[in-house]
N, C-alpha and C. Protein backbone atom coordinates (compact mmCIF):
# COMPACT_ATOMS: atom_id res chain seq x y z
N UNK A 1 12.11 -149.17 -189.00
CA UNK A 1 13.02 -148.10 -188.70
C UNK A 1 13.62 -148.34 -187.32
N UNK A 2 14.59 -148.56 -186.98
CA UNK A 2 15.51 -148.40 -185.78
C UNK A 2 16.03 -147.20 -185.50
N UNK A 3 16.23 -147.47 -184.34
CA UNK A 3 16.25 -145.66 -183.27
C UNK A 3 17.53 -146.12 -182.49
N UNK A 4 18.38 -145.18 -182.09
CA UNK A 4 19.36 -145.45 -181.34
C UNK A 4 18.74 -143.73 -180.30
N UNK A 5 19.16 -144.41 -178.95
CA UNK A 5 19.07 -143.54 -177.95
C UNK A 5 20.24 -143.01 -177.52
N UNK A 6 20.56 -141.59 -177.40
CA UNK A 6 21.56 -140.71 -177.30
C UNK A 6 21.23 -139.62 -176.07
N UNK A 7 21.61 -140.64 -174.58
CA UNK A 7 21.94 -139.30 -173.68
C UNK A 7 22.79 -138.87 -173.30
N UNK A 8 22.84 -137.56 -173.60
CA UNK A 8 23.70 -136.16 -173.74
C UNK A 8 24.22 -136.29 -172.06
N UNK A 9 25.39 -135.92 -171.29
CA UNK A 9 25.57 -135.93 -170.16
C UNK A 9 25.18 -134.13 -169.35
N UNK A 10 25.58 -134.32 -168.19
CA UNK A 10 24.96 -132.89 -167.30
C UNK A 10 25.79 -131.20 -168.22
N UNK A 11 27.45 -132.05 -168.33
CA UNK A 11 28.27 -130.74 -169.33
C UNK A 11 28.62 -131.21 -170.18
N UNK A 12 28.34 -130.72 -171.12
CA UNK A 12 28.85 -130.11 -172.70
C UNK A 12 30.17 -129.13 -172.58
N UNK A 13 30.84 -129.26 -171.84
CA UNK A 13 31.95 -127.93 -171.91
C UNK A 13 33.72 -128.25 -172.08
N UNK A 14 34.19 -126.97 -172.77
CA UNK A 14 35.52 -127.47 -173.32
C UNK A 14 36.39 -128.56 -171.95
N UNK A 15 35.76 -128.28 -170.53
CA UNK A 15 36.69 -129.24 -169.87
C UNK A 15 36.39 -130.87 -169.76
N UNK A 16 35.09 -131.34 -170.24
CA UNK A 16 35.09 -132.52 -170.81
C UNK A 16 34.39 -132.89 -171.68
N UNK A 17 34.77 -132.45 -172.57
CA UNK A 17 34.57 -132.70 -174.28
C UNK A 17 35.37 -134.04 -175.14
N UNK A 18 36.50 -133.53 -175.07
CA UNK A 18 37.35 -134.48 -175.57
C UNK A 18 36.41 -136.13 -175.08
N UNK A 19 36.67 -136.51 -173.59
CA UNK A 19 35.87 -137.70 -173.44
C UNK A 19 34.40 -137.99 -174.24
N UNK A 20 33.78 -137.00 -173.96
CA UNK A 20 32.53 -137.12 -174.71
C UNK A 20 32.15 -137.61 -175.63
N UNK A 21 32.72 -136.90 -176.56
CA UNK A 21 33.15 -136.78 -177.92
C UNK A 21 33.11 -137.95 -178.44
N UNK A 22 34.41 -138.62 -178.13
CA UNK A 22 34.57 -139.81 -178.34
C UNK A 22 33.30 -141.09 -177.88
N UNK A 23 32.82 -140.51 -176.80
CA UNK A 23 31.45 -141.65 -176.80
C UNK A 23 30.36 -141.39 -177.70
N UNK A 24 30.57 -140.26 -177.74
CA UNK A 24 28.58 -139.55 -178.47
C UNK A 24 29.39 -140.21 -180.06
N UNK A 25 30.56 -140.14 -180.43
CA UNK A 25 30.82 -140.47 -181.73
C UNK A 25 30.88 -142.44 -182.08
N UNK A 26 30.97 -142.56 -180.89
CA UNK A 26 30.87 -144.27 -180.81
C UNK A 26 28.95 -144.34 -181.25
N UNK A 27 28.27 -143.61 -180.55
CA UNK A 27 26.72 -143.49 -179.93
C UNK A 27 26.52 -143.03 -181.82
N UNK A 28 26.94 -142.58 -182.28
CA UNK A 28 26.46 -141.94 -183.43
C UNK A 28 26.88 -143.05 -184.53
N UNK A 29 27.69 -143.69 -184.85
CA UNK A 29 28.20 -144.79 -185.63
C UNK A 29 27.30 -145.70 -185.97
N UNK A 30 26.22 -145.93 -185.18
CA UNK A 30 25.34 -147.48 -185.39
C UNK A 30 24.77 -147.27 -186.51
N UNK A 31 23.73 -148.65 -186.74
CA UNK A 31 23.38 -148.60 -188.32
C UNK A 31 21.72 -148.28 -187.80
N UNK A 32 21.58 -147.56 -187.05
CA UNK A 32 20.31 -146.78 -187.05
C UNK A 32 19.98 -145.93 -187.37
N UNK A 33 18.87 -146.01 -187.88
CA UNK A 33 18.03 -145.03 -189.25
C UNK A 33 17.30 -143.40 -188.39
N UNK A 34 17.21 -143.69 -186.90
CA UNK A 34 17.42 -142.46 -186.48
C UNK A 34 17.84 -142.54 -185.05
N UNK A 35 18.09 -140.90 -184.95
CA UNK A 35 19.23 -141.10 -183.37
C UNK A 35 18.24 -140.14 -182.63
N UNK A 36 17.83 -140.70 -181.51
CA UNK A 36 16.79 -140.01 -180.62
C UNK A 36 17.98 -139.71 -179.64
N UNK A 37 18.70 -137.58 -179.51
CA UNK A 37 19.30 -137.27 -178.28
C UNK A 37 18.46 -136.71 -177.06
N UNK A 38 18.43 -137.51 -176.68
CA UNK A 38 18.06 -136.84 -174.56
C UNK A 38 18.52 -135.81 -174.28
N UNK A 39 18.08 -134.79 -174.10
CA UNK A 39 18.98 -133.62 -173.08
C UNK A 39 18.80 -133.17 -172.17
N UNK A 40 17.86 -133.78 -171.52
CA UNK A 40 17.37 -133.51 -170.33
C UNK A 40 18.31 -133.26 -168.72
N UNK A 41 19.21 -134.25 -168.97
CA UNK A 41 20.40 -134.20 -168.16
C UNK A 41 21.34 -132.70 -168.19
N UNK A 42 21.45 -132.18 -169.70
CA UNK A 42 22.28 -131.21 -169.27
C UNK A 42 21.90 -129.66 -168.70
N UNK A 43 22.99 -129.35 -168.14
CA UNK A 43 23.39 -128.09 -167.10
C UNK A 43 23.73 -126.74 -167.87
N UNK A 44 25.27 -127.36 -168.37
CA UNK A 44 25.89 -126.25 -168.61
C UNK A 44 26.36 -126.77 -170.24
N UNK A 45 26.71 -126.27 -171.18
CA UNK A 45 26.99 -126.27 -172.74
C UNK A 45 27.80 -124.75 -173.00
N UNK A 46 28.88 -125.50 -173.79
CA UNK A 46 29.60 -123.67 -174.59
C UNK A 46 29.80 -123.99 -175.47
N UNK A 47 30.48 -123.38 -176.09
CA UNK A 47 30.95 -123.67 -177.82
C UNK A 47 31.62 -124.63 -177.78
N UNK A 48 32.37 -125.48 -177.68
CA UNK A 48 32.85 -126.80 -177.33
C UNK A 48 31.98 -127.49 -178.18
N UNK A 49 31.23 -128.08 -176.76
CA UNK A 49 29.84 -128.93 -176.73
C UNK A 49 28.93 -129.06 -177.64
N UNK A 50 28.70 -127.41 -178.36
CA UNK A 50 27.59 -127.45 -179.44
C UNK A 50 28.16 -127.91 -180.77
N UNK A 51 29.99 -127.24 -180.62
CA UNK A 51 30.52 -127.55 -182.15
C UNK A 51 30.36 -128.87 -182.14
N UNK A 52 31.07 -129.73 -181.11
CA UNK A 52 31.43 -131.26 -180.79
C UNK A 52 29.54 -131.84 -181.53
N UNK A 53 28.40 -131.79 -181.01
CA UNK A 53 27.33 -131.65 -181.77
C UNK A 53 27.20 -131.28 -182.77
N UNK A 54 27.45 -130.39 -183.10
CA UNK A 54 27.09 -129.99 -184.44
C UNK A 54 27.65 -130.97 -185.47
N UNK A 55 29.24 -131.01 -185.38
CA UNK A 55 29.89 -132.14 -186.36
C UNK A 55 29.10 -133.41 -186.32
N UNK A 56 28.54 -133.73 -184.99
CA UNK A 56 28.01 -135.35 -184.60
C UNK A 56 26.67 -135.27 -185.97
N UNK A 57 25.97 -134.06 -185.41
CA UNK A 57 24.80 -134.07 -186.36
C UNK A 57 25.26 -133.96 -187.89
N UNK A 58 25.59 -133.29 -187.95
CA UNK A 58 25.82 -133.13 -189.61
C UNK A 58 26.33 -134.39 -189.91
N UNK A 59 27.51 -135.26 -189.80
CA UNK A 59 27.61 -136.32 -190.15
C UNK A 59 26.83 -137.26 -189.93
N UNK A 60 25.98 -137.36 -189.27
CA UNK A 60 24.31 -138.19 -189.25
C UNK A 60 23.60 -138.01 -190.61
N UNK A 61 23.58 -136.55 -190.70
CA UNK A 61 22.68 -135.74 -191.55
C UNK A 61 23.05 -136.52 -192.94
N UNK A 62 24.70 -136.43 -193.31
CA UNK A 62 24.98 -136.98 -194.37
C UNK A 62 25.32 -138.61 -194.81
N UNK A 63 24.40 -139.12 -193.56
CA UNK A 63 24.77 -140.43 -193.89
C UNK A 63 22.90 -140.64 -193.84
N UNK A 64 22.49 -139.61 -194.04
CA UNK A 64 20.35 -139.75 -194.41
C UNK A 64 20.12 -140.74 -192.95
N UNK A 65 20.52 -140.39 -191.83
CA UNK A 65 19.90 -140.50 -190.57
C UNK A 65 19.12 -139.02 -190.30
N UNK A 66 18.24 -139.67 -189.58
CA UNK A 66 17.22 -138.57 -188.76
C UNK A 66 17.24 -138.35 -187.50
N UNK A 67 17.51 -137.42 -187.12
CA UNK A 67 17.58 -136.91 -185.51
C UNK A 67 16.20 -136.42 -184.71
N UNK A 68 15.92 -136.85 -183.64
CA UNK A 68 15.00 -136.75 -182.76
C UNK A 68 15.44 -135.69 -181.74
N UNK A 69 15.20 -134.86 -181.00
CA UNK A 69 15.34 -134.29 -179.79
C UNK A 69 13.95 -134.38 -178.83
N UNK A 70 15.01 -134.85 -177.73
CA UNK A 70 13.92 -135.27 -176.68
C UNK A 70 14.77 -134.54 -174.98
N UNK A 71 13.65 -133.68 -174.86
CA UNK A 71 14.12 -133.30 -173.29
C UNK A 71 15.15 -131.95 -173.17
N UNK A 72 14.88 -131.01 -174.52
CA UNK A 72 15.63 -129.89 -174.46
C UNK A 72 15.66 -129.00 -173.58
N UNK A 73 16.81 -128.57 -172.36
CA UNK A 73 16.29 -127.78 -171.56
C UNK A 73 17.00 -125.85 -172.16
N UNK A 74 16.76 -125.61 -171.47
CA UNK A 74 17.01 -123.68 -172.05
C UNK A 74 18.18 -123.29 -171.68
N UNK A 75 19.09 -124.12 -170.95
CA UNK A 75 20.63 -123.96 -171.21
C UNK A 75 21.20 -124.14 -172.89
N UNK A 76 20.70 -125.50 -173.00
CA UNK A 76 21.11 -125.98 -174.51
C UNK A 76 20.52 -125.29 -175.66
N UNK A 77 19.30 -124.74 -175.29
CA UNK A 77 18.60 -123.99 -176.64
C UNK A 77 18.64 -122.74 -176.55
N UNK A 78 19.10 -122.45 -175.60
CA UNK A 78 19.58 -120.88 -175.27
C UNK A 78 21.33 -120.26 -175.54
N UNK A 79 22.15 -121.68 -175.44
CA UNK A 79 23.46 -122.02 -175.97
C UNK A 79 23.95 -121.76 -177.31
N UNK A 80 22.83 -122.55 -177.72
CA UNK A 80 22.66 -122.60 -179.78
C UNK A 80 22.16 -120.91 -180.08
N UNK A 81 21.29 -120.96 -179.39
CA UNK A 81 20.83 -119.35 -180.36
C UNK A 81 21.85 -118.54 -179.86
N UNK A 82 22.59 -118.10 -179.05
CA UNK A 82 23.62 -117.21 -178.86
C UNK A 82 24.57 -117.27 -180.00
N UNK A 83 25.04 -118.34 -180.34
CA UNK A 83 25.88 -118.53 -181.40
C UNK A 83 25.35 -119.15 -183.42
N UNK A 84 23.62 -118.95 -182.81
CA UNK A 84 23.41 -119.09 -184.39
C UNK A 84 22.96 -120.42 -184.99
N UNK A 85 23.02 -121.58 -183.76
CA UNK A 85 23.46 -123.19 -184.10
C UNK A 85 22.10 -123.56 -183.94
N UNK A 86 20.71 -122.93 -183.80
CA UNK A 86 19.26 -123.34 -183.48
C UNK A 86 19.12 -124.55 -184.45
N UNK A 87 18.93 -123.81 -185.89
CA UNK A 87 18.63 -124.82 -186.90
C UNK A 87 19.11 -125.61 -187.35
N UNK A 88 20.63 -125.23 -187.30
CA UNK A 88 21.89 -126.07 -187.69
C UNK A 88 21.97 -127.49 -186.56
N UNK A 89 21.18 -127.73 -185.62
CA UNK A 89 21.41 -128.17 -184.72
C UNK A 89 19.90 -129.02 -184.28
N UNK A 90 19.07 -128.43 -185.52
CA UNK A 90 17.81 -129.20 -185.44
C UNK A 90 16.96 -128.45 -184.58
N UNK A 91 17.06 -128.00 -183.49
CA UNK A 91 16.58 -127.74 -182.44
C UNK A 91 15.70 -126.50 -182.41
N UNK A 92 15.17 -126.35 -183.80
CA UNK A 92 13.94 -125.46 -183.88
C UNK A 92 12.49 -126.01 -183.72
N UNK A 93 12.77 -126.77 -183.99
CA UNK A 93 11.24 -127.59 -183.65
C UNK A 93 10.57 -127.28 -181.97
């Protein structure tokens, strides 16, 4: 099983998303069987950030990759449950 490592940067937020995006979606492409994301780095996250995630995950999801979370801090899991995205987002564990 191969693992690809995915760290998340300090913001998740609509003012740099767009860049992101485009890397975490490069970061998400490989032919690894699961994607271990870091989050230890981030600060701040809004709806942006989690949707921009959410799409990343689900299209993981449907290509039968497995997601890891490593280093969740209570901005990001406190982000998701405001808007509902806990499970949708893995991040109930």
């Amino acid at each position: 099983m191969s693992e690809n490592i995915i760290e998340l940067p300090e913001n998740l937020t609509i003012h740099h998303i767009e860049e992101q995006f485009r890397e975490l979606k490069l970061a998400f492409q490989s032919d690894s069987d699961t994607y271990k994301i870091i989050a230890s780095k981030v600060e701040s996250v809004d709806t942006s950030g989690l949707q921009a995630l959410l799409t990343l995950i689900k299209h993981a999801q449907n290509n039968q990759k497995n997601i890891v979370w490593e280093g969740v801090k209570d901005e990001l899991r406190n982000g998701a449950a405001k808007i509902g995205l806990i499970d949708k987002l893995l991040l109930a564990s």
